[in-house]
Protein backbone atom coordinates (compact mmCIF):
# COMPACT_ATOMS: atom_id res chain seq x y z
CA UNK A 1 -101.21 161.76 107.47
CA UNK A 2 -99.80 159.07 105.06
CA UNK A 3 -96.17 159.30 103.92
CA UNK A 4 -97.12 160.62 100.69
CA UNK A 5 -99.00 163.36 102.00
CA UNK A 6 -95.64 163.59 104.19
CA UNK A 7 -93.35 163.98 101.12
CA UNK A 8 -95.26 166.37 99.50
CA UNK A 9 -94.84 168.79 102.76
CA UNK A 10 -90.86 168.10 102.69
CA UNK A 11 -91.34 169.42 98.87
CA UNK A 12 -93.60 172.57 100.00
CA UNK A 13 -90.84 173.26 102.61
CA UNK A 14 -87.77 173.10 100.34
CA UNK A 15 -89.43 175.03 97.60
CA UNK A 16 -90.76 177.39 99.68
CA UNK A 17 -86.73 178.05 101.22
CA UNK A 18 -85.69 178.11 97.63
CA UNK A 19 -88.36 181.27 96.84
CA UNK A 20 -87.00 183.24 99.53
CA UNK A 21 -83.59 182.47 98.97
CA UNK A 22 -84.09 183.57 95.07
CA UNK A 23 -86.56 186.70 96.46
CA UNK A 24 -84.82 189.17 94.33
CA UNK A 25 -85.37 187.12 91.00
CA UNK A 26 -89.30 186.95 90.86
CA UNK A 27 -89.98 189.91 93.60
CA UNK A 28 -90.71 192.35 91.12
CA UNK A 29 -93.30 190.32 89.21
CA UNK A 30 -96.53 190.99 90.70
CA UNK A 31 -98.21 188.24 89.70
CA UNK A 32 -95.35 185.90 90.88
CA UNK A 33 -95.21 187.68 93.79
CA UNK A 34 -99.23 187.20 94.43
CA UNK A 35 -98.85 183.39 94.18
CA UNK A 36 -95.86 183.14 96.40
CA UNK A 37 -97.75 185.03 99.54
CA UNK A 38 -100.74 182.79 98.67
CA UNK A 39 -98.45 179.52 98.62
CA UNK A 40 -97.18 180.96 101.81
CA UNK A 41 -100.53 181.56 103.13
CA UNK A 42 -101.83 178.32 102.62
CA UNK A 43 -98.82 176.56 103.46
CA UNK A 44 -99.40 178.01 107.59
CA UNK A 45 -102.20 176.54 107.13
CA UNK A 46 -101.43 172.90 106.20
CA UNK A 47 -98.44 173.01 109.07
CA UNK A 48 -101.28 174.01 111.61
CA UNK A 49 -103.66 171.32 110.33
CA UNK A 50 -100.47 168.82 110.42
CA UNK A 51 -99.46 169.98 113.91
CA UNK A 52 -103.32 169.51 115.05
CA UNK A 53 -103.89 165.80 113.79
CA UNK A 54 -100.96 164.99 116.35
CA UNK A 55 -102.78 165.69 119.33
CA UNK A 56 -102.18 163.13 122.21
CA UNK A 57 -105.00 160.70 121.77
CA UNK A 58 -102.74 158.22 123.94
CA UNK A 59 -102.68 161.13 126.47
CA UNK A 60 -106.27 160.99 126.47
CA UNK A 61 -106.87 157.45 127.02
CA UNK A 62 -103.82 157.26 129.65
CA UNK A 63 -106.13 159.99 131.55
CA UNK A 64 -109.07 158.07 131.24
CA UNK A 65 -107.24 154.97 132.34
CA UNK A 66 -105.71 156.46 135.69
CA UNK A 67 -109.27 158.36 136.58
CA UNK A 68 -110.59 154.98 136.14
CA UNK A 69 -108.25 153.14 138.47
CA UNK A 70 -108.77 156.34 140.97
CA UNK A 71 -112.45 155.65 141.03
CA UNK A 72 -112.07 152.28 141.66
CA UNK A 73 -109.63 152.73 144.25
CA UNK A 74 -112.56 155.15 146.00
CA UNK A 75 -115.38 152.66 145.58
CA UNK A 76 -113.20 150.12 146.71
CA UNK A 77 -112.79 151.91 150.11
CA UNK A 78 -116.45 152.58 150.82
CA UNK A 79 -117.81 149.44 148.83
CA UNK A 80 -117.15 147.23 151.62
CA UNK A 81 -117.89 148.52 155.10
CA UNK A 82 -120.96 149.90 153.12
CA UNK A 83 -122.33 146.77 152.53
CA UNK A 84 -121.20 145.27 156.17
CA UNK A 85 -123.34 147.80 157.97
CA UNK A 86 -126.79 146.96 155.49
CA UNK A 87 -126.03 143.78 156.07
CA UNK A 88 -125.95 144.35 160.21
CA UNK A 89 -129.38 146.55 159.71
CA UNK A 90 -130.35 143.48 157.90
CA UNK A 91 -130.73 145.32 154.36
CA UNK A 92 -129.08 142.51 152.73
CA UNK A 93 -130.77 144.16 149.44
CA UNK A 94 -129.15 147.38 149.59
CA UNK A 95 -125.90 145.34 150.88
CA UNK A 96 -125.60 143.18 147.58
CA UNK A 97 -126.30 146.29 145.48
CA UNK A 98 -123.09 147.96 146.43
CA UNK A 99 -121.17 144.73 147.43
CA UNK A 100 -118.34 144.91 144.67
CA UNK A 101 -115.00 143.23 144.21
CA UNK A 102 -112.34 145.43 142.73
CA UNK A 103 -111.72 142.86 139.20
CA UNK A 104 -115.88 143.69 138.62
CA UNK A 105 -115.31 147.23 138.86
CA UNK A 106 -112.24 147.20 136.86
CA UNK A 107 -114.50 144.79 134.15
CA UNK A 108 -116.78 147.02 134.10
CA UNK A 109 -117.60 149.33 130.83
CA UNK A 110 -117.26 153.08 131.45
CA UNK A 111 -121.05 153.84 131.53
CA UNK A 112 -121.54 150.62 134.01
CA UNK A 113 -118.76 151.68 136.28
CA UNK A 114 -120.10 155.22 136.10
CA UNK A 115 -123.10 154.01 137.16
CA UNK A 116 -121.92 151.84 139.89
CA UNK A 117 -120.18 155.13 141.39
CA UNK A 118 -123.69 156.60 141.64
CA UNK A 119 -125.45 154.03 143.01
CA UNK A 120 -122.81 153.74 145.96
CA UNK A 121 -123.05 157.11 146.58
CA UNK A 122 -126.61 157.24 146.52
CA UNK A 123 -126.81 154.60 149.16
CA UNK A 124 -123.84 155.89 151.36
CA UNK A 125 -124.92 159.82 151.50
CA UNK A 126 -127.84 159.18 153.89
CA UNK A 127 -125.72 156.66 155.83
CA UNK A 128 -122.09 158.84 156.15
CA UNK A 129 -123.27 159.35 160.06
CA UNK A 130 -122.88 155.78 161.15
CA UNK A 131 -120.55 154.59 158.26
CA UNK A 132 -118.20 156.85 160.29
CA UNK A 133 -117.86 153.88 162.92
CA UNK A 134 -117.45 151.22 160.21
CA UNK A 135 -113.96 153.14 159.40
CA UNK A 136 -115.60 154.88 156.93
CA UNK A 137 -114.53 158.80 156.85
CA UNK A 138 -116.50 161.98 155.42
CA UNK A 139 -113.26 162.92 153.69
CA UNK A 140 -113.69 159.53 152.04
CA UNK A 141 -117.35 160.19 150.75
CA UNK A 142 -116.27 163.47 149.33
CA UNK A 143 -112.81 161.58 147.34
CA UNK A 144 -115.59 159.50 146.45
CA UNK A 145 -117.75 161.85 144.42
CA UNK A 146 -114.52 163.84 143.73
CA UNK A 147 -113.42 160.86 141.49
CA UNK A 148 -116.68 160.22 139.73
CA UNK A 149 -116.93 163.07 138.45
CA UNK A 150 -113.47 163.08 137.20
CA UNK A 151 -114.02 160.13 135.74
CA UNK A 152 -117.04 161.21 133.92
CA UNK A 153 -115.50 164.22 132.75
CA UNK A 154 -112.80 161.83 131.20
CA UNK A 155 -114.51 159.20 129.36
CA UNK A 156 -115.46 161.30 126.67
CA UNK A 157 -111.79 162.86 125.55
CA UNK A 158 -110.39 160.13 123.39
CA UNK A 159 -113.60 160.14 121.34
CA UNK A 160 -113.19 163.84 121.34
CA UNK A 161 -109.81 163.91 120.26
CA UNK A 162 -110.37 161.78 117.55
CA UNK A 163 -112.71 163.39 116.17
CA UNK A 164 -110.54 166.59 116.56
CA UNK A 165 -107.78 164.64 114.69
CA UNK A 166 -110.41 163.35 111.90
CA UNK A 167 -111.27 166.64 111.48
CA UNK A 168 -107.39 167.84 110.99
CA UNK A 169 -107.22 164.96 108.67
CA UNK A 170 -110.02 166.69 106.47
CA UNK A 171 -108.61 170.32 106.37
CA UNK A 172 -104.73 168.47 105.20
CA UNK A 173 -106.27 166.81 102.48
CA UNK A 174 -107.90 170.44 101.52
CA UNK A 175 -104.87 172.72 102.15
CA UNK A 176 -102.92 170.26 99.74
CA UNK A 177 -105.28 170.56 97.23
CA UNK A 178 -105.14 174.21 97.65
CA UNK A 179 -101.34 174.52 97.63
CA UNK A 180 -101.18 172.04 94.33
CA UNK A 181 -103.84 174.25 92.70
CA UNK A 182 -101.43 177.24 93.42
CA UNK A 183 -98.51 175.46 92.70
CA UNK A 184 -99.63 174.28 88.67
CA UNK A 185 -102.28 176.76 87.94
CA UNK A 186 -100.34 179.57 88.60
CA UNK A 187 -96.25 179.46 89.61
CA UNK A 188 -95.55 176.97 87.42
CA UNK A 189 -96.95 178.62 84.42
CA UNK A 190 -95.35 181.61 85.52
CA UNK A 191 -91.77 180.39 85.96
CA UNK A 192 -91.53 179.60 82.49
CA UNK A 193 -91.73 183.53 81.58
CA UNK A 194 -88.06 183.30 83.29
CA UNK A 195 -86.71 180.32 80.66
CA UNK A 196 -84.57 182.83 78.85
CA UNK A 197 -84.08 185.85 81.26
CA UNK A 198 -82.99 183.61 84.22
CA UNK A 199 -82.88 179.82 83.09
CA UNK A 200 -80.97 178.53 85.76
CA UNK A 201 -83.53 180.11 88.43
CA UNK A 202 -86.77 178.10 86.08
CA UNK A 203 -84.10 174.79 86.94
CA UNK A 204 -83.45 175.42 90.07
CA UNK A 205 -87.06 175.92 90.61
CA UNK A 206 -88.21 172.09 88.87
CA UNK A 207 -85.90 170.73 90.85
CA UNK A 208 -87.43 172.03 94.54
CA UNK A 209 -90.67 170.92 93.42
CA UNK A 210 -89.50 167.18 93.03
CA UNK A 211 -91.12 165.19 95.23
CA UNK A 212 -88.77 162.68 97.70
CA UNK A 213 -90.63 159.70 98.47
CA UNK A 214 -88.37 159.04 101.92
CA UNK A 215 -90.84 155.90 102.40
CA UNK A 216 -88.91 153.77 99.70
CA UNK A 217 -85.55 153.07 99.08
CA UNK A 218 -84.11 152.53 95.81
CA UNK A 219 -83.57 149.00 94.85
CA UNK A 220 -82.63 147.14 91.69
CA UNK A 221 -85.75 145.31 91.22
CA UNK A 222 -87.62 148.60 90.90
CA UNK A 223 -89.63 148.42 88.50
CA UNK A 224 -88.66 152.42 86.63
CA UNK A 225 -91.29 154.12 84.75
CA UNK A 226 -90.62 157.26 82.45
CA UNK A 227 -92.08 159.58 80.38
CA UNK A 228 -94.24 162.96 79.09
CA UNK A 229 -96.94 164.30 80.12
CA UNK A 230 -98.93 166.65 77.24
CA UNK A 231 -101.92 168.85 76.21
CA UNK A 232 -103.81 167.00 73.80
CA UNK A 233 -104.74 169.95 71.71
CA UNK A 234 -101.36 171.02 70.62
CA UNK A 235 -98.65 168.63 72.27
CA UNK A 236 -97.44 170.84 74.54
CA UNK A 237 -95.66 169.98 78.27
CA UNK A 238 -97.74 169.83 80.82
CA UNK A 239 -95.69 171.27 84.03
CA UNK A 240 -96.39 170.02 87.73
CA UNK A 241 -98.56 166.71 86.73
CA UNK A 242 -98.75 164.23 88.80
CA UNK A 243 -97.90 160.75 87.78
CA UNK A 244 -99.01 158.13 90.55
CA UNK A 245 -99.79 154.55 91.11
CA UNK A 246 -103.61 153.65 91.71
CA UNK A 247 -103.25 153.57 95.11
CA UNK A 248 -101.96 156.63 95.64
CA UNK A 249 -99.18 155.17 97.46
CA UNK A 250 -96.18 156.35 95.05
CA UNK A 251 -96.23 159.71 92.82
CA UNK A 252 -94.00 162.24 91.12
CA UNK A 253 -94.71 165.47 89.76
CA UNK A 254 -93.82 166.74 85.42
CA UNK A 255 -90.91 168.57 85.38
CA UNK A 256 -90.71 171.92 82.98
CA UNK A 257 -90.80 170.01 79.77
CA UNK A 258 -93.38 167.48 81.13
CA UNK A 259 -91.26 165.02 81.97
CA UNK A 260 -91.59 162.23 84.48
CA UNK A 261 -89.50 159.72 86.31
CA UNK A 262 -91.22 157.29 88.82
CA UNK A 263 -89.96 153.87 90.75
CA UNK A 264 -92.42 151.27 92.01
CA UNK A 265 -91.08 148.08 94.56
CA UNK A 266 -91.51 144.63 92.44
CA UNK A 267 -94.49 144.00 94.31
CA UNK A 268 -96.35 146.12 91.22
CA UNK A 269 -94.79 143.52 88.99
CA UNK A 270 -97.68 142.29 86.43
CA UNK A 271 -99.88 144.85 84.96
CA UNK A 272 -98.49 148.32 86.23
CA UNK A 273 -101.71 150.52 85.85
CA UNK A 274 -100.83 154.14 86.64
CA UNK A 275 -102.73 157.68 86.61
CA UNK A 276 -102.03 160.71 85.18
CA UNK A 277 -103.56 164.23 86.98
CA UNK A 278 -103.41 167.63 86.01
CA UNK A 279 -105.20 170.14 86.57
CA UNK A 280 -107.87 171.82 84.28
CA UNK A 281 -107.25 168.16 82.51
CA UNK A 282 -109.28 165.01 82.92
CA UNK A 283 -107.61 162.20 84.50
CA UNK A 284 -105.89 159.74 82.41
CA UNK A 285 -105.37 156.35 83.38
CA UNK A 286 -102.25 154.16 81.37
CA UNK A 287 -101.19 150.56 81.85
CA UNK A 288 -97.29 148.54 81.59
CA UNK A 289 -98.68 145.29 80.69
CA UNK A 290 -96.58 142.39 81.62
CA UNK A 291 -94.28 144.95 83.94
CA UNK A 292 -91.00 143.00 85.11
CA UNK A 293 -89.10 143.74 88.36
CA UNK A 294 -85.87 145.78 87.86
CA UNK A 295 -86.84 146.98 83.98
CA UNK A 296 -88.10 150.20 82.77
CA UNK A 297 -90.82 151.40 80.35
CA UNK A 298 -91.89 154.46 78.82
CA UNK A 299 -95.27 155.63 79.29
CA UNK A 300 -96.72 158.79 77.55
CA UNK A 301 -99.69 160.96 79.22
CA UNK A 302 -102.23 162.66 76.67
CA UNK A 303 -104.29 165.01 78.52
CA UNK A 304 -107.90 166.12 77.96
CA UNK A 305 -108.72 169.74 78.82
CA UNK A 306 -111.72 169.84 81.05
């Protein structure tokens, strides 16, 4: 999750806090009350997704890491007085097969080492009789397979809980889509039927759907860029557009008269090229030519109905 993605939840959050604290303004519009639960809904959802794409993938590799050094530590036991008595029944084959020092094992991919294991205990199971007098235990055989097969069992949970997290990564990126289409198809076209029954609830309710971006900090040589997003058919506001740089990396949202405000680090100095998104509107793209570290521009979005 990128820290855009991030700052859009911290916006979902607060506005959601400021519906239920304003419940008895909007609870007795249907339709308003429809879009809330469904905001709601949706909103579980993208928490759940969120709280998924943090599973321990460390954990997972730290497991895989200690079952490896487990296994080792087993073969390492066996390994050697293994390969002493093939070498006294003058198998010296057999003996160099299973003859390992402990910085090959540890060199060794996971498939190789896995293999290793089963080799060793392949030649050792018919042998555990005599290996007994070469200091070499049943108990020892069993830890032996015992850690092989944990070992096998863990090679395969990082991968898996990457692609666990790749997949959480997938259903974010839907669930925000789904909230945004909620959010300006639907409650912010219907706030505006409060503008003159309840106009400080319709402000109130702009400002919880401003978006924070905590990854920035505010500097002088910001480059500021404001403006108005509209419908090209009759110049109207467009309400909860999104007004972002190329790479996605800084965005605001239209405000209730389609207003915008947006500040970009000096690094987007030069030719500022910035896109405009709405939807049920094509995307329109609009450059700052010649954009100057700590001045401001005006920039003014037409938008195309789909």
């Amino acid at each position: 999750m990128n820290d855009v993605t991030g700052d859009k939840i911290n916006m979902y959050l607060a506005f959601k806090q400021y519906l239920a604290d304003h419940n008895a303004a909007w609870a007795a519009v249907v339709a308003f009350a429809t879009a809330s639960t469904d905001f709601n809904t949706e909103l579980e959802k993208l928490l759940e997704a969120v709280e998924g794409q943090g599973g321990d993938i460390t954990g997972a590799a730290v497991d895989k890491s200690q079952a490896q050094d487990f296994l080792v530590a087993a073969m390492m036991e066996v390994s050697g007085p293994a390969s002493a008595y093939f070498y006294v029944q003058n198998d010296n084959e057999n003996a160099e097969l299973i003859n390992f020092t402990q910085s090959e094992l540890e060199g060794m991919r996971d498939v190789v080492l896995l293999q290793a294991a089963e080799t060793l205990i392949e030649k050792t199971g018919p042998i555990a009789v005599p290996l007994v007098g070469y200091g070499v235990s049943a108990l020892m055989l069993t830890n032996l397979g015992t850690r092989r097969t944990n070992f096998d069992n863990k090679i395969s949970r990082p991968r898996v809980k990457i692609v666990e997290r790749k997949t959480h990564t997938v259903n974010i990126d839907a669930e925000v889509k789904l909230i945004d289409k909620v959010l300006e198809q639907r409650l912010d076209n219907l706030i505006l039927g409060f503008k003159t029954s309840n106009p400080n609830f319709v402000t109130g309710y702009f400002n919880a759907r401003i978006i924070v971006n905590t990854g920035a900090t505010t500097s002088e040589t910001d480059i500021s860029v404001t403006g108005v997003m509209n419908r090209a058919s009759d110049g109207t506001p467009i309400v909860g557009g999104t007004v972002a740089t190329l790479d996605g990396e800084h965005e605001t949202q239209t405000d209730e008269n389609g207003e915008f405000a947006l500040a970009v680090p000096e690094t987007y100095a030069g030719d500022l090229m910035l896109k405009g998104t709405a939807t049920g509107f094509t995307d329109e793209e609009e450059t700052v030519v010649g954009a100057e570290p700590g001045e401001s521009y005006e920039v003014g979005f037409v938008m195309e109905a789909v």
